[in-house]
N, C-alpha and C. Protein backbone atom coordinates (compact mmCIF):
# COMPACT_ATOMS: atom_id res chain seq x y z
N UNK A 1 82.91 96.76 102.43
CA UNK A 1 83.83 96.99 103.54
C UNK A 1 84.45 98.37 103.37
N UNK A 2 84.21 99.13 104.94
CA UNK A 2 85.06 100.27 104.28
C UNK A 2 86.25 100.64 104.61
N UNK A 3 87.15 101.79 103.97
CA UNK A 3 88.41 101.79 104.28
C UNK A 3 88.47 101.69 105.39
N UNK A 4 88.23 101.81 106.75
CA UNK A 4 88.82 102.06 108.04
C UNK A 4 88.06 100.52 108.29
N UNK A 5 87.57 99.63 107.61
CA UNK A 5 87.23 98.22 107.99
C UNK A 5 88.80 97.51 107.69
N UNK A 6 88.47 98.07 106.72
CA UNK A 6 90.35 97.43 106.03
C UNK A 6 91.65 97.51 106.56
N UNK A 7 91.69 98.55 107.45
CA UNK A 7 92.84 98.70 107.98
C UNK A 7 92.68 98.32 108.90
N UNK A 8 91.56 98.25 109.59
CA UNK A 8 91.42 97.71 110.98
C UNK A 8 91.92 96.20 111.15
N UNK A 9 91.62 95.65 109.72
CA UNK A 9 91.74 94.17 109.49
C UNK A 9 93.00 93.91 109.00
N UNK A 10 94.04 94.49 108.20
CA UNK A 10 95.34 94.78 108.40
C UNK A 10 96.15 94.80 109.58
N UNK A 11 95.52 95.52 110.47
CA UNK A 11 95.79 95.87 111.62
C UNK A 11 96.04 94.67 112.78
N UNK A 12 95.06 94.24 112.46
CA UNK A 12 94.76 92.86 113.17
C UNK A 12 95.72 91.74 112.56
N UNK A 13 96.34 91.84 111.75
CA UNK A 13 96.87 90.52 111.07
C UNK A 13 98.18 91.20 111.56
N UNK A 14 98.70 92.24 111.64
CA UNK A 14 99.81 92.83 111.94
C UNK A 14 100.44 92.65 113.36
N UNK A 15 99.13 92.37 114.03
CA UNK A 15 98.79 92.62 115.58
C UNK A 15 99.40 90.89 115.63
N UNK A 16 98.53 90.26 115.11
CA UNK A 16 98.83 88.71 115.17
C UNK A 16 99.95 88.12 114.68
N UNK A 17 100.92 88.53 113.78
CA UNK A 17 101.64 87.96 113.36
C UNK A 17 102.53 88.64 114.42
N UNK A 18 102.80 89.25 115.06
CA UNK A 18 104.23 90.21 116.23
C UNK A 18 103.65 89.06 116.94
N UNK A 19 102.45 88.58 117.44
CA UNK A 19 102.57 87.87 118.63
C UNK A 19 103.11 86.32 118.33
N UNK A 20 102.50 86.00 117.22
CA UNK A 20 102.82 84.49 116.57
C UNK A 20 104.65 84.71 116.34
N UNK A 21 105.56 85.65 115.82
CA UNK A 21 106.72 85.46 115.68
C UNK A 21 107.46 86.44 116.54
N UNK A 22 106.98 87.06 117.20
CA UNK A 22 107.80 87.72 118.45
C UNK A 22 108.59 88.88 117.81
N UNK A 23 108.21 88.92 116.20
CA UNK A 23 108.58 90.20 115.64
C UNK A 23 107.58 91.45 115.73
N UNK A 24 108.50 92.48 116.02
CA UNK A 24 107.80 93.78 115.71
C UNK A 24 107.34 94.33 114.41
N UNK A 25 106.16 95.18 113.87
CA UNK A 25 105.64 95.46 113.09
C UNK A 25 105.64 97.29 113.34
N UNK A 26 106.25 97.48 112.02
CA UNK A 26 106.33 98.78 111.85
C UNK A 26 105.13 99.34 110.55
N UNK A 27 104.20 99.53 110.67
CA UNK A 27 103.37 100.00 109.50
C UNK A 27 104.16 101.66 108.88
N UNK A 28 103.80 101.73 107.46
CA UNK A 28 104.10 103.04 106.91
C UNK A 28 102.82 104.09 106.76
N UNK A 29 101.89 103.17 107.02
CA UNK A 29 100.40 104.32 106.99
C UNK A 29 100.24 104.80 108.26
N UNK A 30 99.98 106.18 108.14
CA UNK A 30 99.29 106.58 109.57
C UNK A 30 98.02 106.46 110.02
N UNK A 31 97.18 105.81 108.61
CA UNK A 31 96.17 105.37 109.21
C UNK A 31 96.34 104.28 110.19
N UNK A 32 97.22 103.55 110.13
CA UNK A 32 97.21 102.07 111.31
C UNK A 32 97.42 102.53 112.67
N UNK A 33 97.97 104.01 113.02
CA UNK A 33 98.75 104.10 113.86
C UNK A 33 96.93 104.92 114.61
N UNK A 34 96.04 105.47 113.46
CA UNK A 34 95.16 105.86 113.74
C UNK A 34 93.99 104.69 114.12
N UNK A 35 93.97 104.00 113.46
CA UNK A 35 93.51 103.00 114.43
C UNK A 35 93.76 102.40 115.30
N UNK A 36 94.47 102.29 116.12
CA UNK A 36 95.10 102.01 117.24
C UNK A 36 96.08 101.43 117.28
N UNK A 37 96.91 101.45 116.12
CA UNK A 37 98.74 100.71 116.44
C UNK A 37 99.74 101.72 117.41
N UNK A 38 100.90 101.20 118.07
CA UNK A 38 101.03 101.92 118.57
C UNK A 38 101.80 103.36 117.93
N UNK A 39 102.69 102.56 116.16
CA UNK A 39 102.92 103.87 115.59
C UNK A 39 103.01 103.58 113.94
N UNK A 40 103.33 104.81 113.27
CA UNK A 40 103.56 104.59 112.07
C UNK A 40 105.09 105.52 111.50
N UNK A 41 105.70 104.87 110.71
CA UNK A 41 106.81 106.01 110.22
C UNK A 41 106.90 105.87 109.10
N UNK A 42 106.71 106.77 108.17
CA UNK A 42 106.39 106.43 106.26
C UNK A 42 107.07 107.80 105.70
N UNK A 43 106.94 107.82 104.78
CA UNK A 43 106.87 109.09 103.78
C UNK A 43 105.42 109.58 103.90
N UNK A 44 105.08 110.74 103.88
CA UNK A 44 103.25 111.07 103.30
C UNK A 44 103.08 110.70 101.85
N UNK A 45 102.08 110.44 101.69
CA UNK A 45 101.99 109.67 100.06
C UNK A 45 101.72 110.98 99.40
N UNK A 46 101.18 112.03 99.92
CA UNK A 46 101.41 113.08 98.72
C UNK A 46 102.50 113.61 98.16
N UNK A 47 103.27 113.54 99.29
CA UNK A 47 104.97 114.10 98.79
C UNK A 47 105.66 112.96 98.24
N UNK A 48 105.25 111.87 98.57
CA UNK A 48 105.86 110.59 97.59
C UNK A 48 105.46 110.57 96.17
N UNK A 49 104.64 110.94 96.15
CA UNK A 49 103.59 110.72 94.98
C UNK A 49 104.15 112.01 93.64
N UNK A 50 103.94 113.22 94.60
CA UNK A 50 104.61 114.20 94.21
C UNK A 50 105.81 114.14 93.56
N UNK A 51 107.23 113.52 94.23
CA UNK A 51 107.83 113.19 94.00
C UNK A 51 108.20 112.13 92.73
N UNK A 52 107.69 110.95 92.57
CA UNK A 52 107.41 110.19 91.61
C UNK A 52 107.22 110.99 90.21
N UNK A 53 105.87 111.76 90.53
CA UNK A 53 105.44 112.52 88.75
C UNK A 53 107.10 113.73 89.03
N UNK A 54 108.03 114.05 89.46
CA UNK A 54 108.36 114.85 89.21
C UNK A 54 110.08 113.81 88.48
N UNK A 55 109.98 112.84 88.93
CA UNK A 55 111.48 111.82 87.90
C UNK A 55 110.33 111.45 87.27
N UNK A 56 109.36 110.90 86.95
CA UNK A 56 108.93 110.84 85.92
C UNK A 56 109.16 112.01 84.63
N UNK A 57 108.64 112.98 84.70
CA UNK A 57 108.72 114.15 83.92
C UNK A 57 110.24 114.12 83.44
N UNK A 58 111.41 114.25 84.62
CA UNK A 58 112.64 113.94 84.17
C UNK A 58 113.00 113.06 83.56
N UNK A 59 112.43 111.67 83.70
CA UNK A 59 112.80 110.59 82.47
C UNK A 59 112.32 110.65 81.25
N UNK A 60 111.10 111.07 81.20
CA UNK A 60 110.78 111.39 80.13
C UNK A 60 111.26 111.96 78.69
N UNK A 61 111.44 113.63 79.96
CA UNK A 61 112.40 114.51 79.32
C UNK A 61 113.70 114.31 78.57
N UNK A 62 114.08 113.09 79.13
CA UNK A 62 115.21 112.59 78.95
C UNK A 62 116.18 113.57 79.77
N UNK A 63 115.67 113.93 80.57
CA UNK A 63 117.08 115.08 81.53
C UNK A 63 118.30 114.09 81.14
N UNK A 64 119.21 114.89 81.25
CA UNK A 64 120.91 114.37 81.30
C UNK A 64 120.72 113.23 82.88
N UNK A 65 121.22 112.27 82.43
CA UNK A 65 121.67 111.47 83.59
C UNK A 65 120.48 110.72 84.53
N UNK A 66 119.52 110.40 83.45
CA UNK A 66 118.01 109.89 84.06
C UNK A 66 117.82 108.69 82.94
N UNK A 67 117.10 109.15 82.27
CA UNK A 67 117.38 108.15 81.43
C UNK A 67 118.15 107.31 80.62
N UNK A 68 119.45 107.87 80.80
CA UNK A 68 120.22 107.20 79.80
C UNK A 68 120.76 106.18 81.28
N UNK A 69 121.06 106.98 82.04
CA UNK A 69 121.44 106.17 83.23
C UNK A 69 120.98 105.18 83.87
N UNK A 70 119.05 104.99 83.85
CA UNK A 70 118.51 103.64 83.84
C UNK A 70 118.57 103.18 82.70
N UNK A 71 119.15 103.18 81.12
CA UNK A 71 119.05 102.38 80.46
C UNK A 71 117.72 102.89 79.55
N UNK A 72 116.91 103.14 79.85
CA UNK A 72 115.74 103.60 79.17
C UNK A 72 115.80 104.12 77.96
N UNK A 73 115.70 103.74 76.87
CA UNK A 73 114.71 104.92 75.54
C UNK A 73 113.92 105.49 75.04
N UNK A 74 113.58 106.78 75.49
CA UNK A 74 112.52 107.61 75.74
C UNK A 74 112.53 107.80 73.64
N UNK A 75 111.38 107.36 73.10
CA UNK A 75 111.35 107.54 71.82
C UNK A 75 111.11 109.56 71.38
N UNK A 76 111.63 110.07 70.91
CA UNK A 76 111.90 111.14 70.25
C UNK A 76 110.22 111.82 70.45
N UNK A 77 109.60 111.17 69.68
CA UNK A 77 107.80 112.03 69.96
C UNK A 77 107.40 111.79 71.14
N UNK A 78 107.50 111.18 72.19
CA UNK A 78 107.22 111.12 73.84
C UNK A 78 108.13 112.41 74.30
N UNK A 79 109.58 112.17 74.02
CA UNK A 79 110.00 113.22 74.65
C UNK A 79 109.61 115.02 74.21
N UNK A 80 109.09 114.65 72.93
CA UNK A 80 108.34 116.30 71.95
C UNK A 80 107.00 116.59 73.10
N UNK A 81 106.57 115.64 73.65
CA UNK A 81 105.21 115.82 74.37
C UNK A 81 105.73 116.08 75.50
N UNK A 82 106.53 115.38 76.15
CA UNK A 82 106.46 115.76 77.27
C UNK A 82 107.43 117.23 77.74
N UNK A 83 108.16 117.68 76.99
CA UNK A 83 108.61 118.58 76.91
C UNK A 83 107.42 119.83 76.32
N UNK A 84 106.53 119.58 75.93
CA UNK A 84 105.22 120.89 75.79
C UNK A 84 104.33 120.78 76.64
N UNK A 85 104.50 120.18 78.10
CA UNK A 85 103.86 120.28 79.07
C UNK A 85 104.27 121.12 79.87
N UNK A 86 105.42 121.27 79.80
CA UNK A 86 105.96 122.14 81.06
C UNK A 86 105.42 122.56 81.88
């Protein structure tokens, strides 16, 4: 099955469930909206994504006010590595 089988079939279950509960369906992919929904409103997954590796790197790092602030313990040789990536 290929991707645009998949969404199409997403699509369809999305389609069916607004009519079965009289709720509206908001998809976050623009592929759905490309297959014929009438829309989509998301983040782009590259800038999400983007985003993600870039608090990652900061937790890592242990930046001030990231990790200690979720609680996390970034062990001492993780943070030696990830700090020689820069």
């Amino acid at each position: 099955m290929s991707v645009g089988d998949r969404v199409y079939n997403v699509l369809i279950i999305n389609c069916e469930f607004s009519t079965k509960t009289g709720l509206a369906r908001k998809p976050t992919a623009r592929s759905f909206a490309e297959a014929g929904g009438l829309m989509s409103y998301g983040p782009s997954p590259t800038e999400r994504d983007r985003q993600a590796g870039i608090y990652a790197a900061r937790i890592l790092k242990s930046e001030k006010q990231t990790a200690d602030a979720l609680g996390i313990n970034v062990p001492a040789t993780l943070r030696a590595q990830a700090n020689e990536d820069n």
